[in-house]
PDB file of N, CA and C in Angstrom:
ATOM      1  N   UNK A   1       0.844  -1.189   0.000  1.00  0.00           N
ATOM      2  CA  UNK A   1       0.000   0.000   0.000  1.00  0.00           C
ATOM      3  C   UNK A   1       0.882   1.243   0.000  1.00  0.00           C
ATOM      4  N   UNK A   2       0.590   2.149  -0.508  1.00  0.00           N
ATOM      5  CA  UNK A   2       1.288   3.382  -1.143  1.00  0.00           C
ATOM      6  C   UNK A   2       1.201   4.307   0.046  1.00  0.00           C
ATOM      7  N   UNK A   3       2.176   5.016   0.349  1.00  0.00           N
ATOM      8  CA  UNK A   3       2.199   5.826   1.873  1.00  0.00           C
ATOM      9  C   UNK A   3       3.022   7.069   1.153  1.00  0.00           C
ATOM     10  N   UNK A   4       2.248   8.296   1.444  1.00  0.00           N
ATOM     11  CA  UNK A   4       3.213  10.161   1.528  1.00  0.00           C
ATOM     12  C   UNK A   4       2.870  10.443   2.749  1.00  0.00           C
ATOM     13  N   UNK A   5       4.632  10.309   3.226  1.00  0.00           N
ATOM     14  CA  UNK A   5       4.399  11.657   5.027  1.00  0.00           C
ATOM     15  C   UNK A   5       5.202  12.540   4.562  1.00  0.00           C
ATOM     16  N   UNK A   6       4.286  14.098   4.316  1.00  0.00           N
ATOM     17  CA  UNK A   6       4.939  15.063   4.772  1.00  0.00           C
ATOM     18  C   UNK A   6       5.698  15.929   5.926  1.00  0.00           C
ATOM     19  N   UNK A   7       6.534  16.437   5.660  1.00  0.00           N
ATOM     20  CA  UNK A   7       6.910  17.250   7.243  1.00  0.00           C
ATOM     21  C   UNK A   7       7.684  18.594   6.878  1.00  0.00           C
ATOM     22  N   UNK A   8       8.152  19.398   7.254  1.00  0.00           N
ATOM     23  CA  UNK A   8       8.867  20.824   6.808  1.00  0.00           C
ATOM     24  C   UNK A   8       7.750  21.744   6.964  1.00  0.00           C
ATOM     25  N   UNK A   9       6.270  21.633   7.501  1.00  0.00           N
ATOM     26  CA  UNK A   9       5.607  22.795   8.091  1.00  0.00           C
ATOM     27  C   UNK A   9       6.031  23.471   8.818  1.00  0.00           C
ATOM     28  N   UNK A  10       5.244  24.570   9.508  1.00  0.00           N
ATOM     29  CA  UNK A  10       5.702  25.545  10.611  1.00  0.00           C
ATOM     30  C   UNK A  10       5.213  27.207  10.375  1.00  0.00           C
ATOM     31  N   UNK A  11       5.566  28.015  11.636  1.00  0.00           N
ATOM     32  CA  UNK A  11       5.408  29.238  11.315  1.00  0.00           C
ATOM     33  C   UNK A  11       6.389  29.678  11.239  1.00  0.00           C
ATOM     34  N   UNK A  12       6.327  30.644   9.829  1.00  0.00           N
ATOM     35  CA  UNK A  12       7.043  31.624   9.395  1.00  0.00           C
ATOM     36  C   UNK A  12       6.947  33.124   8.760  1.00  0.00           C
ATOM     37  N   UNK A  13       7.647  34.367   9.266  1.00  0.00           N
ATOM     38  CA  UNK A  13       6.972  35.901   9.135  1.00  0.00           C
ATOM     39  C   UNK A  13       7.387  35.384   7.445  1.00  0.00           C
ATOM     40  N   UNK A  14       6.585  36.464   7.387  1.00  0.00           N
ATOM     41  CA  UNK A  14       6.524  37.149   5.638  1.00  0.00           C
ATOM     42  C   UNK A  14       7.894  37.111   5.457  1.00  0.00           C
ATOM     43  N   UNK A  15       8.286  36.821   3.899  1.00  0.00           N
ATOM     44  CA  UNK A  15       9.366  37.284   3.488  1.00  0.00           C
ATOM     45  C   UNK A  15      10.406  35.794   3.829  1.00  0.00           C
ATOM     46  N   UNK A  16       9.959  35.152   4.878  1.00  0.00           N
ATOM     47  CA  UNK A  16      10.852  33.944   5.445  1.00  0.00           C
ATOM     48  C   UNK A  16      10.519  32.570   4.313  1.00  0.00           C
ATOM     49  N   UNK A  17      11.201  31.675   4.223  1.00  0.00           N
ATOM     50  CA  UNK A  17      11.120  30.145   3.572  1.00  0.00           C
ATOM     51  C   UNK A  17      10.828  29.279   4.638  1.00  0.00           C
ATOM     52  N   UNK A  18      10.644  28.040   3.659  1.00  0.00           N
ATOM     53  CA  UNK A  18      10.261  26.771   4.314  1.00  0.00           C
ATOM     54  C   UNK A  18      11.122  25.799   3.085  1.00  0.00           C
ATOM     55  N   UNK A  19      10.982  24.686   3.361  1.00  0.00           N
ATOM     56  CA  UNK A  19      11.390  23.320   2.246  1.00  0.00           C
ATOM     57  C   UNK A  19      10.317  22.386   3.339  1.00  0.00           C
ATOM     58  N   UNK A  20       9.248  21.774   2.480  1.00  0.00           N
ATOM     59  CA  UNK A  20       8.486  20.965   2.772  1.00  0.00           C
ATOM     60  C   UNK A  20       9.241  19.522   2.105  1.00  0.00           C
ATOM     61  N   UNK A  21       9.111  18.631   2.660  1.00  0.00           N
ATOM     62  CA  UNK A  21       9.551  17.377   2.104  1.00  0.00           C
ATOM     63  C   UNK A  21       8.488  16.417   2.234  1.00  0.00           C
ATOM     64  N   UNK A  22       8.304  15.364   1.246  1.00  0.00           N
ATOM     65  CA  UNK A  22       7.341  14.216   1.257  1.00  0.00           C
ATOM     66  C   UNK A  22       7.962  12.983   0.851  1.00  0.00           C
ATOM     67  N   UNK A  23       8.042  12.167   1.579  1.00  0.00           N
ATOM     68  CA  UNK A  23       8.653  10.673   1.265  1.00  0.00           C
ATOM     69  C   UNK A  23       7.604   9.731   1.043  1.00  0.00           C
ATOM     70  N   UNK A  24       8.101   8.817  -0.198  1.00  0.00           N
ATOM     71  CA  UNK A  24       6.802   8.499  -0.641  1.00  0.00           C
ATOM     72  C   UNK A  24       7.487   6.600  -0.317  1.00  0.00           C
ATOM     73  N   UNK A  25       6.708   5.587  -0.417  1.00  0.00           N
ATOM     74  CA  UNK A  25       7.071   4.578  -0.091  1.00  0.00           C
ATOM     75  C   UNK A  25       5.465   3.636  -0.449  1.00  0.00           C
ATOM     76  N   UNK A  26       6.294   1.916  -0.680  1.00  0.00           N
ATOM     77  CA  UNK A  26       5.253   1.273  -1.250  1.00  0.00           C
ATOM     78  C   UNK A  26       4.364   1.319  -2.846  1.00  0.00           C
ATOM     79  N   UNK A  27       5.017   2.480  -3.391  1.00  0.00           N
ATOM     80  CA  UNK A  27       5.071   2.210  -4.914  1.00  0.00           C
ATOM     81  C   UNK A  27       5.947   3.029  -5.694  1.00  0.00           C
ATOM     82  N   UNK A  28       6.144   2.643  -6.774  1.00  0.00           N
ATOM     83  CA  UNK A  28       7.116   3.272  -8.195  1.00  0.00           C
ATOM     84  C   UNK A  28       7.363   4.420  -7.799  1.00  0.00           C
ATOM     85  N   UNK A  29       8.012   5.141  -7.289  1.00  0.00           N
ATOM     86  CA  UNK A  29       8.029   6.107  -7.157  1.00  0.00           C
ATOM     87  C   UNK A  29       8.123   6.618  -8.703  1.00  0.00           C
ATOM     88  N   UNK A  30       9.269   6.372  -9.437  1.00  0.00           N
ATOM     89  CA  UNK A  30       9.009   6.928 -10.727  1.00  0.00           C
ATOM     90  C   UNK A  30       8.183   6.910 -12.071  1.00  0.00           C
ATOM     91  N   UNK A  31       7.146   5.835 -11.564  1.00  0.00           N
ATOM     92  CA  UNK A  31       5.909   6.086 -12.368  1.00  0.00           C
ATOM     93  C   UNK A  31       5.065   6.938 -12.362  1.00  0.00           C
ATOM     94  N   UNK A  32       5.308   7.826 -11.409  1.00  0.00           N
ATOM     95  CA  UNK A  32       4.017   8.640 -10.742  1.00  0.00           C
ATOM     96  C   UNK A  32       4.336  10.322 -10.968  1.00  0.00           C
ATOM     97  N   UNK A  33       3.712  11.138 -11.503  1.00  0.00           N
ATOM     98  CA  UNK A  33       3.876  12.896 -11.197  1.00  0.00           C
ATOM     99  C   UNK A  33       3.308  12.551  -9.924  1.00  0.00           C
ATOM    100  N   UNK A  34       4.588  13.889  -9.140  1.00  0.00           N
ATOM    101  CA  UNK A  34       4.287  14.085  -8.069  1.00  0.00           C
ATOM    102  C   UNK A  34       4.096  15.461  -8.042  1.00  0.00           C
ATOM    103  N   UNK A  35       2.758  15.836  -6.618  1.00  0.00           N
ATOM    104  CA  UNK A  35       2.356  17.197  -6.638  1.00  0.00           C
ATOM    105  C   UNK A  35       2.379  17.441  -5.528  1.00  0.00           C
ATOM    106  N   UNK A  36       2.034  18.949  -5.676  1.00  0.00           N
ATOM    107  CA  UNK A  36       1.498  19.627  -3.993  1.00  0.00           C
ATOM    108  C   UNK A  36       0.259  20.173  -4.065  1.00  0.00           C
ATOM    109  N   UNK A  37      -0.093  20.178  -3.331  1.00  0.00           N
ATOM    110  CA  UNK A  37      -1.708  21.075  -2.987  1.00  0.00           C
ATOM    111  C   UNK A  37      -1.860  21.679  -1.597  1.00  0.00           C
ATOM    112  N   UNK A  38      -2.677  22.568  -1.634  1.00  0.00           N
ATOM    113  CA  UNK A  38      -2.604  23.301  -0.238  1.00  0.00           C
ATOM    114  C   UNK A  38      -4.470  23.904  -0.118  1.00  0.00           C
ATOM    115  N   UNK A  39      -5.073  23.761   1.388  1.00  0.00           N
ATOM    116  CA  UNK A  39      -5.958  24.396   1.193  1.00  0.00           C
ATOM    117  C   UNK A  39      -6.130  25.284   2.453  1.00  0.00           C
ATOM    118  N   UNK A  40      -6.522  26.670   2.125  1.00  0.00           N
ATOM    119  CA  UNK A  40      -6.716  27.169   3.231  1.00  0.00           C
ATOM    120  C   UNK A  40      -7.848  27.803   3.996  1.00  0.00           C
ATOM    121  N   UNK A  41      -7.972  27.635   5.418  1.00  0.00           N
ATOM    122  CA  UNK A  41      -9.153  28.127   5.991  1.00  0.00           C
ATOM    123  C   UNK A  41     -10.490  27.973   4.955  1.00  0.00           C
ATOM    124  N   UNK A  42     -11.638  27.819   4.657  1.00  0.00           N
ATOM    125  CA  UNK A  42     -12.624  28.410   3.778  1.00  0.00           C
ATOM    126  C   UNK A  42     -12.828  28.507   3.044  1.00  0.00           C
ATOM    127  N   UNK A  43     -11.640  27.718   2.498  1.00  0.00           N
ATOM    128  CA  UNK A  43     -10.944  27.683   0.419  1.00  0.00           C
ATOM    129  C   UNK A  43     -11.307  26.088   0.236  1.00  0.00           C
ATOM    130  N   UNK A  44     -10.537  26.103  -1.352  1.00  0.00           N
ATOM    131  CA  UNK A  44     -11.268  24.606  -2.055  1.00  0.00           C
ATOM    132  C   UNK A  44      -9.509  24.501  -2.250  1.00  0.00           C
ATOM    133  N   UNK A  45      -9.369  22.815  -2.170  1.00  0.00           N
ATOM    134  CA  UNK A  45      -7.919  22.741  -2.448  1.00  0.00           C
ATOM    135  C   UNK A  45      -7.464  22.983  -3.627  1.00  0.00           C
ATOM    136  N   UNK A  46      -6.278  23.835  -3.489  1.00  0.00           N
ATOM    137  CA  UNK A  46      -5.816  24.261  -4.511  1.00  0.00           C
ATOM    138  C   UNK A  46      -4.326  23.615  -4.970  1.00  0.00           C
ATOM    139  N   UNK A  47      -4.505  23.624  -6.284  1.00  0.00           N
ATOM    140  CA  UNK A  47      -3.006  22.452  -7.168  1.00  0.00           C
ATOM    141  C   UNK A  47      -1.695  23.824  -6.864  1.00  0.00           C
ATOM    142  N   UNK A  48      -0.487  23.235  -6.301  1.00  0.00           N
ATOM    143  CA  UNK A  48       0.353  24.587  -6.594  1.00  0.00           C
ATOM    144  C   UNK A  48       1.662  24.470  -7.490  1.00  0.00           C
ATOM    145  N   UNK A  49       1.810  23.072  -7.345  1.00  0.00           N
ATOM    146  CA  UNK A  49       3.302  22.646  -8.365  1.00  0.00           C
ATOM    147  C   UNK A  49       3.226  20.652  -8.730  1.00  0.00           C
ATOM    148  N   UNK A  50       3.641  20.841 -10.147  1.00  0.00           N
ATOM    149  CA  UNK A  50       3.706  19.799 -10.891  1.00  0.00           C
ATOM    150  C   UNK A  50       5.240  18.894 -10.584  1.00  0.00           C
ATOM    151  N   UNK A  51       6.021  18.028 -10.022  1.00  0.00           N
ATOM    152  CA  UNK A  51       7.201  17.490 -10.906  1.00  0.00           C
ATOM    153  C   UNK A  51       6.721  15.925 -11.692  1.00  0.00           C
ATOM    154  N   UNK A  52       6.749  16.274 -13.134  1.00  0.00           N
ATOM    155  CA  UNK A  52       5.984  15.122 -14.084  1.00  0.00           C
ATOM    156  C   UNK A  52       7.074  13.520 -13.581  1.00  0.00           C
ATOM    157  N   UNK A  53       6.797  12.670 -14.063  1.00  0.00           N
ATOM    158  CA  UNK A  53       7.622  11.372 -14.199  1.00  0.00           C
ATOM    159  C   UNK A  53       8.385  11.475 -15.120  1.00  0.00           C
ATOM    160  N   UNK A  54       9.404  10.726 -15.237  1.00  0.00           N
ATOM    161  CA  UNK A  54      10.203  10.685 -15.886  1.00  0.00           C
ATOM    162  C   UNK A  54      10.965  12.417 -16.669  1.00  0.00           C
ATOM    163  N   UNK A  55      11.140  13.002 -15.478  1.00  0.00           N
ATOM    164  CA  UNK A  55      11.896  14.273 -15.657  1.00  0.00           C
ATOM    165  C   UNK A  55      11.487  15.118 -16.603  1.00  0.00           C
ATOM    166  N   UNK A  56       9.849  15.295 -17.055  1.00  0.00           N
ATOM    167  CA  UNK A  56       9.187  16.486 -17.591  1.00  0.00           C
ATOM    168  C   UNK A  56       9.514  17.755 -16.583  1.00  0.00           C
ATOM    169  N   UNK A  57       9.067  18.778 -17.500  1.00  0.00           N
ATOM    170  CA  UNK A  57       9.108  19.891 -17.354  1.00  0.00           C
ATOM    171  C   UNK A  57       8.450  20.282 -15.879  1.00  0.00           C
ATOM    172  N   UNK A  58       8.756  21.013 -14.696  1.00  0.00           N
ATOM    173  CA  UNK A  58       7.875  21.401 -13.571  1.00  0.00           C
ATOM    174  C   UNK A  58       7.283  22.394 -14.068  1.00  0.00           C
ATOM    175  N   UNK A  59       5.885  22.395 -13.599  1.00  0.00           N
ATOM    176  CA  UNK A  59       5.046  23.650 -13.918  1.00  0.00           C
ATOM    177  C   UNK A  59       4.178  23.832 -12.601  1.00  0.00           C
ATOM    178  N   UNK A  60       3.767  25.063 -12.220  1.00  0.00           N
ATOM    179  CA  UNK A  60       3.631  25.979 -11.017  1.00  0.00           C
ATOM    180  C   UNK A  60       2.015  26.556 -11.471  1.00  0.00           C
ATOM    181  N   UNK A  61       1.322  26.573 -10.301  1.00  0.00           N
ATOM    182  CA  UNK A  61       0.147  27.434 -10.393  1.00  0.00           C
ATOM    183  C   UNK A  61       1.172  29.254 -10.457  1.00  0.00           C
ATOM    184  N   UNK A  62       0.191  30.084 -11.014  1.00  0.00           N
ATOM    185  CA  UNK A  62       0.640  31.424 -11.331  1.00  0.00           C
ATOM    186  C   UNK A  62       1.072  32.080 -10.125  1.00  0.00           C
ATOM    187  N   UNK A  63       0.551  32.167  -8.543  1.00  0.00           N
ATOM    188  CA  UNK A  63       0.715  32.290  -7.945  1.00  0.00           C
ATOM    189  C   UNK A  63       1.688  32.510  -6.606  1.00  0.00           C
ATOM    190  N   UNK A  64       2.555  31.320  -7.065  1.00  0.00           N
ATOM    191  CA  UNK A  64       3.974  30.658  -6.294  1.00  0.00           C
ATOM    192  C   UNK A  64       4.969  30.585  -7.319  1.00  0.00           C
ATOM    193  N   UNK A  65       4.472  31.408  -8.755  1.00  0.00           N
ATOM    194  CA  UNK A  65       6.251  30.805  -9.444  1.00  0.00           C
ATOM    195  C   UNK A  65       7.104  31.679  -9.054  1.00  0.00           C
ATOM    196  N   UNK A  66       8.095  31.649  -9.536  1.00  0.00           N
ATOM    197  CA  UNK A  66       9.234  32.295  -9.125  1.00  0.00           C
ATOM    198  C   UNK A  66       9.475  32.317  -7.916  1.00  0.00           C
ATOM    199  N   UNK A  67       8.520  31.779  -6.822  1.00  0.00           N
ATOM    200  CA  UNK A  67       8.985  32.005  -5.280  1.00  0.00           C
ATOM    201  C   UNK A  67       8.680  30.327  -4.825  1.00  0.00           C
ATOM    202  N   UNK A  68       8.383  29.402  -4.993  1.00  0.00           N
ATOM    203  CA  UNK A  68       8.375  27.925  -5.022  1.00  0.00           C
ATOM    204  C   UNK A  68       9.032  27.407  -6.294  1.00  0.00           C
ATOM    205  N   UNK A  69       9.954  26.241  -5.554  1.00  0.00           N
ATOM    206  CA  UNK A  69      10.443  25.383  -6.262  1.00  0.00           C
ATOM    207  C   UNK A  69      10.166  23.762  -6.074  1.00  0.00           C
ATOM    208  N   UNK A  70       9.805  22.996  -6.783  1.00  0.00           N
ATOM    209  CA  UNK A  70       9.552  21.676  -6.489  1.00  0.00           C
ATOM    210  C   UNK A  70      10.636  20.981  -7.308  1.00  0.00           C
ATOM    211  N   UNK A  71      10.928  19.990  -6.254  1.00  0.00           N
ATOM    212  CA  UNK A  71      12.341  19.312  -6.459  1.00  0.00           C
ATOM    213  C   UNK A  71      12.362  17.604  -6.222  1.00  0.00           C
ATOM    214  N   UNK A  72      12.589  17.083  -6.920  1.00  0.00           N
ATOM    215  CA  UNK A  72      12.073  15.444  -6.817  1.00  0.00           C
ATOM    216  C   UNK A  72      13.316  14.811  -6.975  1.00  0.00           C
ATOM    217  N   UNK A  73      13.507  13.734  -5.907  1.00  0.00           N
ATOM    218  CA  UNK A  73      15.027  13.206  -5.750  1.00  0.00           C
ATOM    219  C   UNK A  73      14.161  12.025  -6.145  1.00  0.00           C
ATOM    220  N   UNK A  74      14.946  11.000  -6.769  1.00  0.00           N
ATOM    221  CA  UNK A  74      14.321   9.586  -7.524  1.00  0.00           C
ATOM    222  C   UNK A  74      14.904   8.525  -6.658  1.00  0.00           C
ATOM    223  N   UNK A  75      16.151   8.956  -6.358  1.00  0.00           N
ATOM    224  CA  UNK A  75      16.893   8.273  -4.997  1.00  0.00           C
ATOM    225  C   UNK A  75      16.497   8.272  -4.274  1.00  0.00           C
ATOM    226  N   UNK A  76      15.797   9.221  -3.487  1.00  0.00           N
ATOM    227  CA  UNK A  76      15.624   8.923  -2.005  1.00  0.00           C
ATOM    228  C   UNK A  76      13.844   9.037  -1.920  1.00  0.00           C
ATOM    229  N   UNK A  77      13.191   8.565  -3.420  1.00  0.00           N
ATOM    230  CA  UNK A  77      12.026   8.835  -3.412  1.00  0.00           C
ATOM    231  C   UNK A  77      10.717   9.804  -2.661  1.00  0.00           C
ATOM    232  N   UNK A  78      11.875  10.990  -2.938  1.00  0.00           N
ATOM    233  CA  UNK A  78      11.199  12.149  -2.265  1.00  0.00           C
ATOM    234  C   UNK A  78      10.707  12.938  -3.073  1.00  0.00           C
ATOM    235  N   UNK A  79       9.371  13.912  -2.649  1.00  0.00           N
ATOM    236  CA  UNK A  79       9.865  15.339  -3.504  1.00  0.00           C
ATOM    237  C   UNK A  79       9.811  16.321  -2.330  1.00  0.00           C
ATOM    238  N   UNK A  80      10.331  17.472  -2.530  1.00  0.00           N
ATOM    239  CA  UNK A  80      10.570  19.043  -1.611  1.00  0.00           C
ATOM    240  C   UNK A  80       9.839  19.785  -2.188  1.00  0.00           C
ATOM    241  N   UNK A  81       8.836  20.751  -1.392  1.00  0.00           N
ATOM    242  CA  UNK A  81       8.334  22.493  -2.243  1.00  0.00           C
ATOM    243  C   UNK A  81       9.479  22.881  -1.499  1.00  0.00           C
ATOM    244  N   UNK A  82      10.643  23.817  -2.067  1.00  0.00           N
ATOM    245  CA  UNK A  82      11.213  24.944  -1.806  1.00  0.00           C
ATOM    246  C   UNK A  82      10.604  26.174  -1.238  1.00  0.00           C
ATOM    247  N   UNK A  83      10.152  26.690  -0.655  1.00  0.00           N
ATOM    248  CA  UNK A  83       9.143  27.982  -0.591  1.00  0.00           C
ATOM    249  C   UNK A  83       9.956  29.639  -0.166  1.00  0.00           C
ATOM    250  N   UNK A  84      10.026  30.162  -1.053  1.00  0.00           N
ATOM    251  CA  UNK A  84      10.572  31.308  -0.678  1.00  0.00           C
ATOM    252  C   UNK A  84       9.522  32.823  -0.761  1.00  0.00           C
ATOM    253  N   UNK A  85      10.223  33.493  -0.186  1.00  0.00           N
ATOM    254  CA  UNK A  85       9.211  34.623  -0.218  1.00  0.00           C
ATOM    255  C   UNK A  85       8.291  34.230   0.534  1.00  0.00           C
ATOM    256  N   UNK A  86       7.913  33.764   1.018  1.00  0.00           N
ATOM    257  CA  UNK A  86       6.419  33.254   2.057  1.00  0.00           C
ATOM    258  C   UNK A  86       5.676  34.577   2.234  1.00  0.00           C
ATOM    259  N   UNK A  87       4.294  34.541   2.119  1.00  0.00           N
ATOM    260  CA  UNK A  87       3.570  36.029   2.266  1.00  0.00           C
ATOM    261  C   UNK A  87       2.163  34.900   2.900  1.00  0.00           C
ATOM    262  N   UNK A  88       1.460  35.822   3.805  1.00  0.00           N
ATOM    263  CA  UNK A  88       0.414  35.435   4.207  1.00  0.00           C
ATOM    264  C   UNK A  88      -0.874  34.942   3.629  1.00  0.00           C
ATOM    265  N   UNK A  89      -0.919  34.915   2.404  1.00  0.00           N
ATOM    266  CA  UNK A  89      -2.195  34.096   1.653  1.00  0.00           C
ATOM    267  C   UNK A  89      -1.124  32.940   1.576  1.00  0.00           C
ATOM    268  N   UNK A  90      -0.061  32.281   1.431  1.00  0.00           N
ATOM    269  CA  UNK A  90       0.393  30.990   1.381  1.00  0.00           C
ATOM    270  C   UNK A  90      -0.057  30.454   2.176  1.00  0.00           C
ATOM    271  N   UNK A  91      -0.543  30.430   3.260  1.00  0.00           N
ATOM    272  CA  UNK A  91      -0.876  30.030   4.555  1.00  0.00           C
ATOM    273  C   UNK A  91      -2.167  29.240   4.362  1.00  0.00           C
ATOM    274  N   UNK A  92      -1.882  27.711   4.718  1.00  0.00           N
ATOM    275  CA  UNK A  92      -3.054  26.697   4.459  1.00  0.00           C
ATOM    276  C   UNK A  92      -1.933  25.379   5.051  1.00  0.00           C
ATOM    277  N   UNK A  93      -2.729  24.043   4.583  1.00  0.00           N
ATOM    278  CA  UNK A  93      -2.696  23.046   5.018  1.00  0.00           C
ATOM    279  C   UNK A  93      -1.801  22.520   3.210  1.00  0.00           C
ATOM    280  N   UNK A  94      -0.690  22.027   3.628  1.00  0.00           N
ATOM    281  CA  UNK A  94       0.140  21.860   2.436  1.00  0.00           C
ATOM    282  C   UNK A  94      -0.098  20.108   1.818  1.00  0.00           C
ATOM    283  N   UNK A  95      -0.076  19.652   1.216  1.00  0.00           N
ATOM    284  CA  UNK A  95      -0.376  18.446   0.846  1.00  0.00           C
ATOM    285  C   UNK A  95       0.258  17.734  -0.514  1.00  0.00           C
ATOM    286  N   UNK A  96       0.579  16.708   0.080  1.00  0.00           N
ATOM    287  CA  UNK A  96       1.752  15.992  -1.308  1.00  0.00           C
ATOM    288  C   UNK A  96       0.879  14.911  -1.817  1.00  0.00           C
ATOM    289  N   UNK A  97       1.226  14.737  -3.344  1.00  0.00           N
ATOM    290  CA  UNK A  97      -0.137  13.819  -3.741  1.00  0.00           C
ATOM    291  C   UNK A  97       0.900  12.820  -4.963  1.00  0.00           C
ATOM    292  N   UNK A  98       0.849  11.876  -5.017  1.00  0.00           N
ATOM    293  CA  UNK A  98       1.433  11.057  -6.161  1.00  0.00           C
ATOM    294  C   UNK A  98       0.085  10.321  -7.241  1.00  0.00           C
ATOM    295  N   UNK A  99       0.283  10.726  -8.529  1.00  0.00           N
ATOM    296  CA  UNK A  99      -0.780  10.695  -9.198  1.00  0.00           C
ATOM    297  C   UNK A  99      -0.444   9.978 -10.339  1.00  0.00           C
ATOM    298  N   UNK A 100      -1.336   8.721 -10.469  1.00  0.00           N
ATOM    299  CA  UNK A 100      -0.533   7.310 -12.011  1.00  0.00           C
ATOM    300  C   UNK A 100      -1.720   6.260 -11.716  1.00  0.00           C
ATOM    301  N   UNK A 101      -1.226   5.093 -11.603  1.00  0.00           N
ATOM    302  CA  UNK A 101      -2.412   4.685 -11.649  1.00  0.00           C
ATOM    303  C   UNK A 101      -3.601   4.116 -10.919  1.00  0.00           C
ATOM    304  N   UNK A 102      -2.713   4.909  -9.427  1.00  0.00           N
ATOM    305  CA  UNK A 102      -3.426   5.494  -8.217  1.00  0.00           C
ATOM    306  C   UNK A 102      -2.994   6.773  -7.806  1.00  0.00           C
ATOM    307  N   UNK A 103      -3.774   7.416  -7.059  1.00  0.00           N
ATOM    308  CA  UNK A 103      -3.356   8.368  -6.556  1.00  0.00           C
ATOM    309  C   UNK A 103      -3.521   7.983  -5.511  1.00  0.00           C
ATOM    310  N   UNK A 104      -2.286   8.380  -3.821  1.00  0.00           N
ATOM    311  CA  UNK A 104      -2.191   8.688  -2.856  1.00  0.00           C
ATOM    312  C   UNK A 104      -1.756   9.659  -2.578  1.00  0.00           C
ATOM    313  N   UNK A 105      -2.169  10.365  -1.417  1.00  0.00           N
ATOM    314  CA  UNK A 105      -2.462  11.157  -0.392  1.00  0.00           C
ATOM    315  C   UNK A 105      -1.695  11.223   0.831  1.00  0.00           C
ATOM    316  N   UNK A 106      -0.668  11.826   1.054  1.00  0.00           N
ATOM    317  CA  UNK A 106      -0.211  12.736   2.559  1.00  0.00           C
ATOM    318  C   UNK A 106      -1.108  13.294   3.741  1.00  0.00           C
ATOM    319  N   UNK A 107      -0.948  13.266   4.402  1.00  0.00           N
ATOM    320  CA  UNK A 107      -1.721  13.579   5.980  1.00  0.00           C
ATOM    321  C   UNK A 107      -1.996  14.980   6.018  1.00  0.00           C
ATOM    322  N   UNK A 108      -0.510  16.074   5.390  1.00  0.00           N
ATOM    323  CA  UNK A 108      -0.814  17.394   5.537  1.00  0.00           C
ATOM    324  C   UNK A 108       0.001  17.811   5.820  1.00  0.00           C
ATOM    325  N   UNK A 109       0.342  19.338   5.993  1.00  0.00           N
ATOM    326  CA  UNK A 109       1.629  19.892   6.990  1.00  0.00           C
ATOM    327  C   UNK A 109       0.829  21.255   7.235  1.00  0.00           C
ATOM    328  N   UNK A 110       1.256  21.883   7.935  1.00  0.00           N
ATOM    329  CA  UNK A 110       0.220  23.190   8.131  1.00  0.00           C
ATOM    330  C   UNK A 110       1.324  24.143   8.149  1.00  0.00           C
ATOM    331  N   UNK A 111       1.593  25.231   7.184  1.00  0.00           N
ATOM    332  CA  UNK A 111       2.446  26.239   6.958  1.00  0.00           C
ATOM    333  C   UNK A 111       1.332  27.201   7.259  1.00  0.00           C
ATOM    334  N   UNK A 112       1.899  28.470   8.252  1.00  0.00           N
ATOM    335  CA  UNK A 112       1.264  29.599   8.286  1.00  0.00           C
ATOM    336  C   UNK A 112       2.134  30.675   8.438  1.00  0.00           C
ATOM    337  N   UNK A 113       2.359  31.977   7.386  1.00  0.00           N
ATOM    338  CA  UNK A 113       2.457  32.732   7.307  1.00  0.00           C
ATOM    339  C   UNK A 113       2.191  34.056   8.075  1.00  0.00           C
ATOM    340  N   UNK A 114       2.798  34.614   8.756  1.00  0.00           N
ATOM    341  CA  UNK A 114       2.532  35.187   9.877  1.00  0.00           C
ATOM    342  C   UNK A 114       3.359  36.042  10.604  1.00  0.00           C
ATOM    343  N   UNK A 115       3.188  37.554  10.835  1.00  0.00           N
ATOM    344  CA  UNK A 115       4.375  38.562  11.904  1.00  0.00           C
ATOM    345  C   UNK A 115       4.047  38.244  12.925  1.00  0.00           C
TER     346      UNK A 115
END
């Protein structure tokens, strides 16, 4: 059975980073695009970064580019959001998702943005 634990949440002021990490275990890791999603307070979950299988292109909701990076080690069957710039609408419940010919699901991490 296919298992993502995230961890690298926390609070951080504006302007500060994070690196979220998700270790994935119990399937291919490299069959699968791996993603992130985040939802916050009152919101609908939202998609924020792509890394495809087999070393496609990463692509970013409009929102987080240039200030998130998603980074997928094949070795240590991980992927990382990089998060820089952190500003207070980032602030939600972060979520790693591996998507092929199942999708599983991470528990969560809770990043909040915050002076």
């Amino acid at each position: 059975q296919g298992q993502l634990v995230e961890s690298g949440g926390g609070l951080v002021q504006p302007g500060g980073s994070l690196r979220l990490s998700c270790v994935a275990s119990g399937f291919v890791f490299g069959i699968f695009d791996m993603r992130w999603y985040r939802r916050a307070p009152g919101k609908e979950r939202e998609w924020v970064a792509t890394a495809p299988k087999l070393g496609g292109n990463t692509i970013y909701t409009d929102s987080v580019k240039d200030r998130f990076t998603i980074i997928r080690d094949s070795a240590r069957s991980t992927v990382y959001l990089q998060m820089n710039d952190l500003k207070p609408e980032d602030s939600a419940v972060y979520y790693c998702n591996a998507n092929g010919m199942r999708d599983y699901w991470g528990q969560g991490t809770q990043v909040t943005v915050s002076s």
